[in-house]
PDB file of N, CA and C in Angstrom:
ATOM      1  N   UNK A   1      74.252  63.527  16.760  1.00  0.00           N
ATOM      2  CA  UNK A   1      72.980  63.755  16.095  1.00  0.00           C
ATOM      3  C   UNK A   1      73.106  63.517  14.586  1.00  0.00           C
ATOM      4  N   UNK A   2      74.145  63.936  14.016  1.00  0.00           N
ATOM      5  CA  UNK A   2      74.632  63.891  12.723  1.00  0.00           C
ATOM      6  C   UNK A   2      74.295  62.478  12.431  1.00  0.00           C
ATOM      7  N   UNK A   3      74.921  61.905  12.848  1.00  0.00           N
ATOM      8  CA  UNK A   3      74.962  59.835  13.119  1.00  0.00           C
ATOM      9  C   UNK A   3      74.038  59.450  13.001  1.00  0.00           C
ATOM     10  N   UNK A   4      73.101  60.024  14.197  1.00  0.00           N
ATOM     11  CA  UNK A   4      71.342  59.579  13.698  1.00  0.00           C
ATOM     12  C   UNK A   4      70.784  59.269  12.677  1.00  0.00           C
ATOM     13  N   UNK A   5      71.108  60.895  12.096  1.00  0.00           N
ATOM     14  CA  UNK A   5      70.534  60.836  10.912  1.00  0.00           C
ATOM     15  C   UNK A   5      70.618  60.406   9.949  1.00  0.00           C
ATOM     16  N   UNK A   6      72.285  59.980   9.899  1.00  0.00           N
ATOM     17  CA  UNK A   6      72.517  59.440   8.542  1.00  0.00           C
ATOM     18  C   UNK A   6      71.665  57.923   8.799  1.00  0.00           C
ATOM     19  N   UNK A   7      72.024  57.393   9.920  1.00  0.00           N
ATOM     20  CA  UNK A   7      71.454  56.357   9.891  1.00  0.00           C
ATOM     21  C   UNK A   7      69.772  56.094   9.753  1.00  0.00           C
ATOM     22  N   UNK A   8      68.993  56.990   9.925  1.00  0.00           N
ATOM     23  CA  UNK A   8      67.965  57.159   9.535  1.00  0.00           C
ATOM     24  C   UNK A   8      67.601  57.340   8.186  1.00  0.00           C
ATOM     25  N   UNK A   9      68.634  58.193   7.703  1.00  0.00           N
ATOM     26  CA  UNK A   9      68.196  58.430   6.406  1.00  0.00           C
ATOM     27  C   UNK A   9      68.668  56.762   5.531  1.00  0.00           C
ATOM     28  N   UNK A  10      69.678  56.390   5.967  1.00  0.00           N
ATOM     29  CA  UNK A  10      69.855  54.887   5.335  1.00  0.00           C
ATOM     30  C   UNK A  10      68.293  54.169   5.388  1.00  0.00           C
ATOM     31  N   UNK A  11      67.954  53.911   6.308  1.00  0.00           N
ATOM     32  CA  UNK A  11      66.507  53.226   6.277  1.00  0.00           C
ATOM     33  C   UNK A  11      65.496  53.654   5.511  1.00  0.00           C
ATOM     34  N   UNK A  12      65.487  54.993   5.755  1.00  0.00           N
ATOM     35  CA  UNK A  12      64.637  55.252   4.847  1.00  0.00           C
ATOM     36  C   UNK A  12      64.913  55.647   3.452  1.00  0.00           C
ATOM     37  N   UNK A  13      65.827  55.357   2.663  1.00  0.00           N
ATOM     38  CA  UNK A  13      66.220  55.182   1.441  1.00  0.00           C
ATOM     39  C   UNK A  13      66.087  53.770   1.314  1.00  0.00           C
ATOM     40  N   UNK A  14      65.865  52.806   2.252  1.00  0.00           N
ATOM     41  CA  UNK A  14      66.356  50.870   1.873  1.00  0.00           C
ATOM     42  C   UNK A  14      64.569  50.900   1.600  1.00  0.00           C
ATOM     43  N   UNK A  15      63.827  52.002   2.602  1.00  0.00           N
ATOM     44  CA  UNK A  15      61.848  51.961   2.750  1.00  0.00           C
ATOM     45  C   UNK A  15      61.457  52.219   1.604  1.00  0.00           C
ATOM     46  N   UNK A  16      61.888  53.969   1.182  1.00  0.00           N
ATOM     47  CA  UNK A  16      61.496  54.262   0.068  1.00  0.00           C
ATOM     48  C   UNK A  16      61.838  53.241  -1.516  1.00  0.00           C
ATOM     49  N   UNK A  17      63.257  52.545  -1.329  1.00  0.00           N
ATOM     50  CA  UNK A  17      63.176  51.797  -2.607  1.00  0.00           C
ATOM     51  C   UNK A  17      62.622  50.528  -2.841  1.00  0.00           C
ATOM     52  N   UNK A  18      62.380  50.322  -1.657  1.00  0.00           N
ATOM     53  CA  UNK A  18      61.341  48.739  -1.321  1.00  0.00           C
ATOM     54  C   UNK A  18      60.020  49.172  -1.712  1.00  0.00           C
ATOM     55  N   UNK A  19      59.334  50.109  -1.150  1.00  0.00           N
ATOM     56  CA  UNK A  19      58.194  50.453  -1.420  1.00  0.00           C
ATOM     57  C   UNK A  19      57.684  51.196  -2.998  1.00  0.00           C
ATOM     58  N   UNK A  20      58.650  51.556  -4.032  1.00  0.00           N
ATOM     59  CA  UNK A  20      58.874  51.571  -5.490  1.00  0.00           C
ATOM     60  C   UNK A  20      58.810  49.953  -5.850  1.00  0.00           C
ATOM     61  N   UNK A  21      58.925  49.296  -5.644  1.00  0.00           N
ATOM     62  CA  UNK A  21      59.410  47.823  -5.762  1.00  0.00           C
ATOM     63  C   UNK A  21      58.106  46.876  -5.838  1.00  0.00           C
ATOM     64  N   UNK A  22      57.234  47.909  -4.664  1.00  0.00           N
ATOM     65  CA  UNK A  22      56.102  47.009  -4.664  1.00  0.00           C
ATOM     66  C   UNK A  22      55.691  46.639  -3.047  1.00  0.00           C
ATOM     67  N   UNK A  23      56.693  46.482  -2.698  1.00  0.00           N
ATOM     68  CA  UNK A  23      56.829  46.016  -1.342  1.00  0.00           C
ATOM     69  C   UNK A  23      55.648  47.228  -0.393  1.00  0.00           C
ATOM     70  N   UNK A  24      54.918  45.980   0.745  1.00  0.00           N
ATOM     71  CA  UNK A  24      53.922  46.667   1.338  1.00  0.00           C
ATOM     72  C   UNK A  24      54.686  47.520   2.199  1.00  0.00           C
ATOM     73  N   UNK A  25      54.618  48.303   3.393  1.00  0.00           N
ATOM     74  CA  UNK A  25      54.636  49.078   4.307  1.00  0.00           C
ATOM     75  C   UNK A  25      54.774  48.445   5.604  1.00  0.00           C
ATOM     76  N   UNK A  26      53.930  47.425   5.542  1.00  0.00           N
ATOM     77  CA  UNK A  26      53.679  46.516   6.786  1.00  0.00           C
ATOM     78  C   UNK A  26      54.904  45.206   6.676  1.00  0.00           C
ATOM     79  N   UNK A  27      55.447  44.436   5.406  1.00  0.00           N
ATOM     80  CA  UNK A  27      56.324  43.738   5.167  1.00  0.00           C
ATOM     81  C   UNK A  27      57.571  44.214   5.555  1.00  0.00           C
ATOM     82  N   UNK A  28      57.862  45.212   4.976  1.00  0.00           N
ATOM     83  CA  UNK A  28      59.344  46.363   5.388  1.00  0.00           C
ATOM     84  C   UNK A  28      59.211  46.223   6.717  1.00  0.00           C
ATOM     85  N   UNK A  29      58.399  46.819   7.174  1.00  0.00           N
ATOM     86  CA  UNK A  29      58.318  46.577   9.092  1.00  0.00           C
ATOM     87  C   UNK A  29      59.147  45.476   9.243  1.00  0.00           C
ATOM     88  N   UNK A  30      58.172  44.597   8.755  1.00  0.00           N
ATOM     89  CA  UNK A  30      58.380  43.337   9.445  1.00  0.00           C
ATOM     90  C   UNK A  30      60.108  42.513   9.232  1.00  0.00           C
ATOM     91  N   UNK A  31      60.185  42.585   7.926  1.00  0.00           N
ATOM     92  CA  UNK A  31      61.596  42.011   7.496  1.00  0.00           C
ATOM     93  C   UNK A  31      62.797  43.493   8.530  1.00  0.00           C
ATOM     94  N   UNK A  32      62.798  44.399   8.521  1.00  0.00           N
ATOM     95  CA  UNK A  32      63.440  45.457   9.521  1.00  0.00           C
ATOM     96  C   UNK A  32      63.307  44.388  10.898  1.00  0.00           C
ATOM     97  N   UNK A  33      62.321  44.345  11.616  1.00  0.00           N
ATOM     98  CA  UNK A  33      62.520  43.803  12.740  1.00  0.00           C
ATOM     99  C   UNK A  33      63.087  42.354  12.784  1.00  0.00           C
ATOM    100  N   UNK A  34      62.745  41.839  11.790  1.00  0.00           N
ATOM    101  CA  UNK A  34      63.333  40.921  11.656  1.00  0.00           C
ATOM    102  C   UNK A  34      64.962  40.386  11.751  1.00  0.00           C
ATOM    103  N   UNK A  35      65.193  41.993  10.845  1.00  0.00           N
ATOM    104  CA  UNK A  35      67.382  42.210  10.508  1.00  0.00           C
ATOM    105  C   UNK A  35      67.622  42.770  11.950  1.00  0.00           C
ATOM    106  N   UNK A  36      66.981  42.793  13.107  1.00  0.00           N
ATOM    107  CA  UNK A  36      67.826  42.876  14.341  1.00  0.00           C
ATOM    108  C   UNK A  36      67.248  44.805  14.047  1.00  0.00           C
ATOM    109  N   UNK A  37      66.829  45.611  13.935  1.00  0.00           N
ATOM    110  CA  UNK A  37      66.461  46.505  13.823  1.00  0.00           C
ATOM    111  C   UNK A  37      64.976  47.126  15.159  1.00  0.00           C
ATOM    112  N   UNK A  38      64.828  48.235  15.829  1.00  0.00           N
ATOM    113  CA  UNK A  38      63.849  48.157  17.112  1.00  0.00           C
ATOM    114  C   UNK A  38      62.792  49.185  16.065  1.00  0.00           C
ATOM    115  N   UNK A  39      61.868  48.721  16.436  1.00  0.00           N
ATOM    116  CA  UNK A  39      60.632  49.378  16.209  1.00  0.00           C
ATOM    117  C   UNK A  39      60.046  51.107  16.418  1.00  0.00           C
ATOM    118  N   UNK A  40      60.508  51.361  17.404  1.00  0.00           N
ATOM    119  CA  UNK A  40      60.833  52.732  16.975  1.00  0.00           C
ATOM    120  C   UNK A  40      61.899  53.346  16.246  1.00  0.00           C
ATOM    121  N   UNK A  41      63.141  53.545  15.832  1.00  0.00           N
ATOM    122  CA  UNK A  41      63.785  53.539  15.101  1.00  0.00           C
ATOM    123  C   UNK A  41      63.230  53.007  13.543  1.00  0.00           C
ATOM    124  N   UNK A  42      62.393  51.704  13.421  1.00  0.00           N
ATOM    125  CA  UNK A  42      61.654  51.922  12.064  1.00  0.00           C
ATOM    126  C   UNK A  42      60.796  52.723  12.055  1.00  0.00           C
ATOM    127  N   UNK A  43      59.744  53.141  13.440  1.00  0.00           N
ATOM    128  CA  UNK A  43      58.986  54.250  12.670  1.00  0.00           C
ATOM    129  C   UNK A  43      59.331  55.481  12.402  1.00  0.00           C
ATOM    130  N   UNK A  44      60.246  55.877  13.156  1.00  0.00           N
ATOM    131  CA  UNK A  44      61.105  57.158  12.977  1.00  0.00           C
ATOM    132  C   UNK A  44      61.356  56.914  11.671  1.00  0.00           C
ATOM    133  N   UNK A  45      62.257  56.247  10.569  1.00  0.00           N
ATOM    134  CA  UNK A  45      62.647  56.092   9.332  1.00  0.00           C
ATOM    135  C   UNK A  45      61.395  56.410   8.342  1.00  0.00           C
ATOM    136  N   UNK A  46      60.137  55.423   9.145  1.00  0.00           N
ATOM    137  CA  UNK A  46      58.882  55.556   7.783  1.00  0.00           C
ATOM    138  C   UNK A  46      58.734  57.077   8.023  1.00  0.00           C
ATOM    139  N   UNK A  47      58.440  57.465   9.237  1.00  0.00           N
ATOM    140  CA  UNK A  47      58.368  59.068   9.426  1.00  0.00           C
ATOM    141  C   UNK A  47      59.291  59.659   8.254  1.00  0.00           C
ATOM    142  N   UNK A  48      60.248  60.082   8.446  1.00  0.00           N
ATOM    143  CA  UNK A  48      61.198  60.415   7.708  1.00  0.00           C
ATOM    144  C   UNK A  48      60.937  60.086   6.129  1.00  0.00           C
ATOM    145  N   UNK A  49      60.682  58.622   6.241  1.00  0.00           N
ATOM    146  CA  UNK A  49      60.557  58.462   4.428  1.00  0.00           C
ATOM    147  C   UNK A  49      59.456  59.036   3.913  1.00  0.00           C
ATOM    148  N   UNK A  50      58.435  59.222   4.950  1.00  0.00           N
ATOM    149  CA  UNK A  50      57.504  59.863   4.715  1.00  0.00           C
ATOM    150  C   UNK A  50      57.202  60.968   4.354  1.00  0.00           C
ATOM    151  N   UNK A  51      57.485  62.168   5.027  1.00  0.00           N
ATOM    152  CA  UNK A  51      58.518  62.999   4.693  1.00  0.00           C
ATOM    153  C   UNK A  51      58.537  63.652   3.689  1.00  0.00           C
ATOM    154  N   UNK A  52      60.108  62.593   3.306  1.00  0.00           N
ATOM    155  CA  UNK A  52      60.730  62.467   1.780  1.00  0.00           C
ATOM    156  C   UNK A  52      59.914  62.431   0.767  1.00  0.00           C
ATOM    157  N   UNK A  53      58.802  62.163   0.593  1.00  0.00           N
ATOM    158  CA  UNK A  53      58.236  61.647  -0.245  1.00  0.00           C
ATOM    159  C   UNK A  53      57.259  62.617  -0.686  1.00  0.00           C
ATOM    160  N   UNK A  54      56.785  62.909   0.393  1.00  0.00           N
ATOM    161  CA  UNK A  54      55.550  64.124   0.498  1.00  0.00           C
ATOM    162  C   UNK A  54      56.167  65.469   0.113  1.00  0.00           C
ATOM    163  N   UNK A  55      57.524  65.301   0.222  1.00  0.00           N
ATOM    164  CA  UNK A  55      58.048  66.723  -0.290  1.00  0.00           C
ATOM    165  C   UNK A  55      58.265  66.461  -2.211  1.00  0.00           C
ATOM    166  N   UNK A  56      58.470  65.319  -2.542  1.00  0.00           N
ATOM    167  CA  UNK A  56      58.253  65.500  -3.647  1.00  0.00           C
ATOM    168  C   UNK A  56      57.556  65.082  -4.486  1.00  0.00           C
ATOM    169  N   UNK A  57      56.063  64.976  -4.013  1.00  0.00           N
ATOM    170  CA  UNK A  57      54.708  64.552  -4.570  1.00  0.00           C
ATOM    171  C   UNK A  57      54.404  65.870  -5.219  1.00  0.00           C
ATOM    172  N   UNK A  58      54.090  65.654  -6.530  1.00  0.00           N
ATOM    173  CA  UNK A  58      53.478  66.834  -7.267  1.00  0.00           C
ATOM    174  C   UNK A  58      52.518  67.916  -6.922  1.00  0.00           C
ATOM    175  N   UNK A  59      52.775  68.701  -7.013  1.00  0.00           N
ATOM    176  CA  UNK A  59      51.340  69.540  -6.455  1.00  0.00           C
ATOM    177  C   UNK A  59      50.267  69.891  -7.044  1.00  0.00           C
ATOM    178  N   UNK A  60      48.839  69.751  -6.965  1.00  0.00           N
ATOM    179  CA  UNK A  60      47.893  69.730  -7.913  1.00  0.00           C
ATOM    180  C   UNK A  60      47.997  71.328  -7.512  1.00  0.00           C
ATOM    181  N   UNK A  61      47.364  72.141  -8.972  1.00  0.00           N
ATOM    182  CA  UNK A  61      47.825  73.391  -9.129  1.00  0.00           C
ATOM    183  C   UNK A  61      46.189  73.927  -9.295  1.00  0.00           C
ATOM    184  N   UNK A  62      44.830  72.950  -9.472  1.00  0.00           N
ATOM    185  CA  UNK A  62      43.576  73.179  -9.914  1.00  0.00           C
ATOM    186  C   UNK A  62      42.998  72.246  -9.560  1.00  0.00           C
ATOM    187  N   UNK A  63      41.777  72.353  -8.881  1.00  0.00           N
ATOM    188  CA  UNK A  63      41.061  71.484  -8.122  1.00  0.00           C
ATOM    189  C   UNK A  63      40.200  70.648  -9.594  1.00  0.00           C
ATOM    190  N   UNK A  64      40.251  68.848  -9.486  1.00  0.00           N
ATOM    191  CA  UNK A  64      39.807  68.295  -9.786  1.00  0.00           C
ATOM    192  C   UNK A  64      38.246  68.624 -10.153  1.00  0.00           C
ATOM    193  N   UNK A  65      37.637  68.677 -11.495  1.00  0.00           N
ATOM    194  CA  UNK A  65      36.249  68.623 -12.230  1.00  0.00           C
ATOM    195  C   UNK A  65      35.863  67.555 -12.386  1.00  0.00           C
ATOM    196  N   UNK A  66      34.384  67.673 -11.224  1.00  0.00           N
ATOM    197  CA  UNK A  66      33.767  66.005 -11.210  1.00  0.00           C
ATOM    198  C   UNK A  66      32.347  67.046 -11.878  1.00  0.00           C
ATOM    199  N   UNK A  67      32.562  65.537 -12.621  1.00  0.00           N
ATOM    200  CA  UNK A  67      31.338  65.519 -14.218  1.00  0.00           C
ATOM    201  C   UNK A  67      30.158  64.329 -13.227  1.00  0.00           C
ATOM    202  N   UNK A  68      29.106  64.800 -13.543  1.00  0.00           N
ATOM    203  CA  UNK A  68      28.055  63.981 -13.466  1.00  0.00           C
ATOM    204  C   UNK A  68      27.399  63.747 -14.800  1.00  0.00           C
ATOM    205  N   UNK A  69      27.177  62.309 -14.899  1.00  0.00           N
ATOM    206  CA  UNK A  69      26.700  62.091 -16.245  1.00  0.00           C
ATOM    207  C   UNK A  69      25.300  61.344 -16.630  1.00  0.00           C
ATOM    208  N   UNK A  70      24.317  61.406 -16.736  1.00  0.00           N
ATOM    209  CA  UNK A  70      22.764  60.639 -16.651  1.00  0.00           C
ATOM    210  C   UNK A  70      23.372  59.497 -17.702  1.00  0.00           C
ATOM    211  N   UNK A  71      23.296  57.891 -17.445  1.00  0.00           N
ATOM    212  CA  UNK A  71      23.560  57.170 -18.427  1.00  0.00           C
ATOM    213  C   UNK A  71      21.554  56.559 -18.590  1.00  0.00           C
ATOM    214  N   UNK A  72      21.682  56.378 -19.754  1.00  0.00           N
ATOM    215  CA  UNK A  72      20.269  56.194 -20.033  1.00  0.00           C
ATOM    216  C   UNK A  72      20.064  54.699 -19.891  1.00  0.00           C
ATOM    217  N   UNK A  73      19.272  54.341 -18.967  1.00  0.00           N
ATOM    218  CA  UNK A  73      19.566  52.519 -18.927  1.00  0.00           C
ATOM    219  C   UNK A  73      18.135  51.576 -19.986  1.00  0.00           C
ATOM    220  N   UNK A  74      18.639  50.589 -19.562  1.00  0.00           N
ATOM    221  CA  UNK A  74      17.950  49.843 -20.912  1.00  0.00           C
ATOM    222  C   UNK A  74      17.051  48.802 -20.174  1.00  0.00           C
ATOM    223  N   UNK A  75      15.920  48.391 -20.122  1.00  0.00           N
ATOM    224  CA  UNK A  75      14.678  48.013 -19.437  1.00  0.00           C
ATOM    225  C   UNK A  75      15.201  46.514 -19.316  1.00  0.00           C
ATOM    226  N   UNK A  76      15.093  45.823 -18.265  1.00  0.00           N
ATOM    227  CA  UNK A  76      15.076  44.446 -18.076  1.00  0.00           C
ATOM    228  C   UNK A  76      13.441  43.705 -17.888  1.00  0.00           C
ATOM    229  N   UNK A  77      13.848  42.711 -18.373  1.00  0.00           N
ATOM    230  CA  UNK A  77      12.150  42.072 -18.360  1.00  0.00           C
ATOM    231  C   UNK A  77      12.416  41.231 -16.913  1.00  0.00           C
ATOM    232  N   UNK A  78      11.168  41.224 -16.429  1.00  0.00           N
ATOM    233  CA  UNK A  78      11.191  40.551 -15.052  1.00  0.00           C
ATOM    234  C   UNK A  78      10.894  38.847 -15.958  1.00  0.00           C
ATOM    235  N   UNK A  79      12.073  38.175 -14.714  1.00  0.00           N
ATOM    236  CA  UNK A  79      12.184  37.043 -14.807  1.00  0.00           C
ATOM    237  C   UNK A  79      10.705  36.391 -14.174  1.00  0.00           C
ATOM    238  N   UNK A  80      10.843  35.408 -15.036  1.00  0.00           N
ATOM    239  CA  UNK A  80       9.000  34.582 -14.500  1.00  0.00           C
ATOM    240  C   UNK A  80       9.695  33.244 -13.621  1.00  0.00           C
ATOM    241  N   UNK A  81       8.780  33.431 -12.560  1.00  0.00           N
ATOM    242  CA  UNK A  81       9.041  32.525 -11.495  1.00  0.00           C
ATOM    243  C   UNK A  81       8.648  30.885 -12.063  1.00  0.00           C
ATOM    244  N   UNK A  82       8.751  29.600 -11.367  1.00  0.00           N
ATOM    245  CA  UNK A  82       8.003  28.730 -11.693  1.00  0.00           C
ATOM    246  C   UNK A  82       6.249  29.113 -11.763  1.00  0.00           C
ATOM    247  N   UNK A  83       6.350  29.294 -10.481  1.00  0.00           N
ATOM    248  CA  UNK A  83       4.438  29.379 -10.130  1.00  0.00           C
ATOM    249  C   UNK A  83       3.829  30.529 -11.179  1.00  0.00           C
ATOM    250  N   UNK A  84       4.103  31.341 -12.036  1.00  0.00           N
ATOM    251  CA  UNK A  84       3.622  32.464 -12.595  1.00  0.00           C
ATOM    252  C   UNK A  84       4.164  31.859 -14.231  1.00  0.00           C
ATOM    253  N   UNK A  85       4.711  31.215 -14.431  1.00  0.00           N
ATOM    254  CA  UNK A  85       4.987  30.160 -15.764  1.00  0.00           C
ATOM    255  C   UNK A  85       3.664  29.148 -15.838  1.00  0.00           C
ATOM    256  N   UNK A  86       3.463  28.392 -14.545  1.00  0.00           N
ATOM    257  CA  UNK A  86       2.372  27.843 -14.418  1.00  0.00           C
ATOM    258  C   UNK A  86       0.760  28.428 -14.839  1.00  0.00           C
ATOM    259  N   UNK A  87       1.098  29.513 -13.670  1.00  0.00           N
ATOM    260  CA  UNK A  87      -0.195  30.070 -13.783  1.00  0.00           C
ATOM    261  C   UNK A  87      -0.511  30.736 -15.458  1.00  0.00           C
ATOM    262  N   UNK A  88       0.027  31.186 -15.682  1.00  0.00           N
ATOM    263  CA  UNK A  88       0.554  31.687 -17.794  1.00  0.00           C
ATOM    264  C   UNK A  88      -0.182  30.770 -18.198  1.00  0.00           C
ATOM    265  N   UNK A  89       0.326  29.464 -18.082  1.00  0.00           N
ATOM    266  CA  UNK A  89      -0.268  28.244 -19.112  1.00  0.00           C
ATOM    267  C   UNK A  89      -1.740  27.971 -19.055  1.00  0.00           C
ATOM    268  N   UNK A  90      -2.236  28.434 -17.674  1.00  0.00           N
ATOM    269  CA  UNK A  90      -3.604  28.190 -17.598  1.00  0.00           C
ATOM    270  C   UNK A  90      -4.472  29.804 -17.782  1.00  0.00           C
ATOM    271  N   UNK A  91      -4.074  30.835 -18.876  1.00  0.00           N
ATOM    272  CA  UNK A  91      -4.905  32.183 -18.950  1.00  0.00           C
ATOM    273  C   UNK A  91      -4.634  32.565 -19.679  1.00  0.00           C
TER     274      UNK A  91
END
């Protein structure tokens, strides 16, 4: 079991620093299956990196203040069609 894990935790240290990197979620998959690696065993790892990660995501300590704000808008003139340019010239 020990074995497992280390080997799990390898993957998901190769996930987590790929995914700092930039690298999508869905690419890692793919290049993993690619290196001879089975598909459960990667999701077990994202599990895991997952995890990892969520344990050390900051914790919001105070719920977010949403501001509503009236912006005062500024009048547009209606555009004149051909036929109402026309009709103008004759009134």
């Amino acid at each position: 079991m020990k074995r497992d894990t280390d080997y799990l935790q390898q993957l998901a240290n190769y996930i987590k620093k790929n995914l700092s990197k930039g690298y999508t979620l869905e690419s890692l998959k793919w290049a993993l299956v690619s290196q001879g690696y089975g598909k459960i065993t990667i999701d077990q790892a994202i599990s895991f990196a997952n995890e990892q990660l969520a344990a050390n995501a900051p914790r919001m300590i105070e719920k977010p203040v949403i501001k509503i704000e009236k912006v005062e808008t500024i009048p547009i003139e209606e555009k004149k069609g051909f036929w109402k340019k026309v009709k103008d010239l004759f009134n």
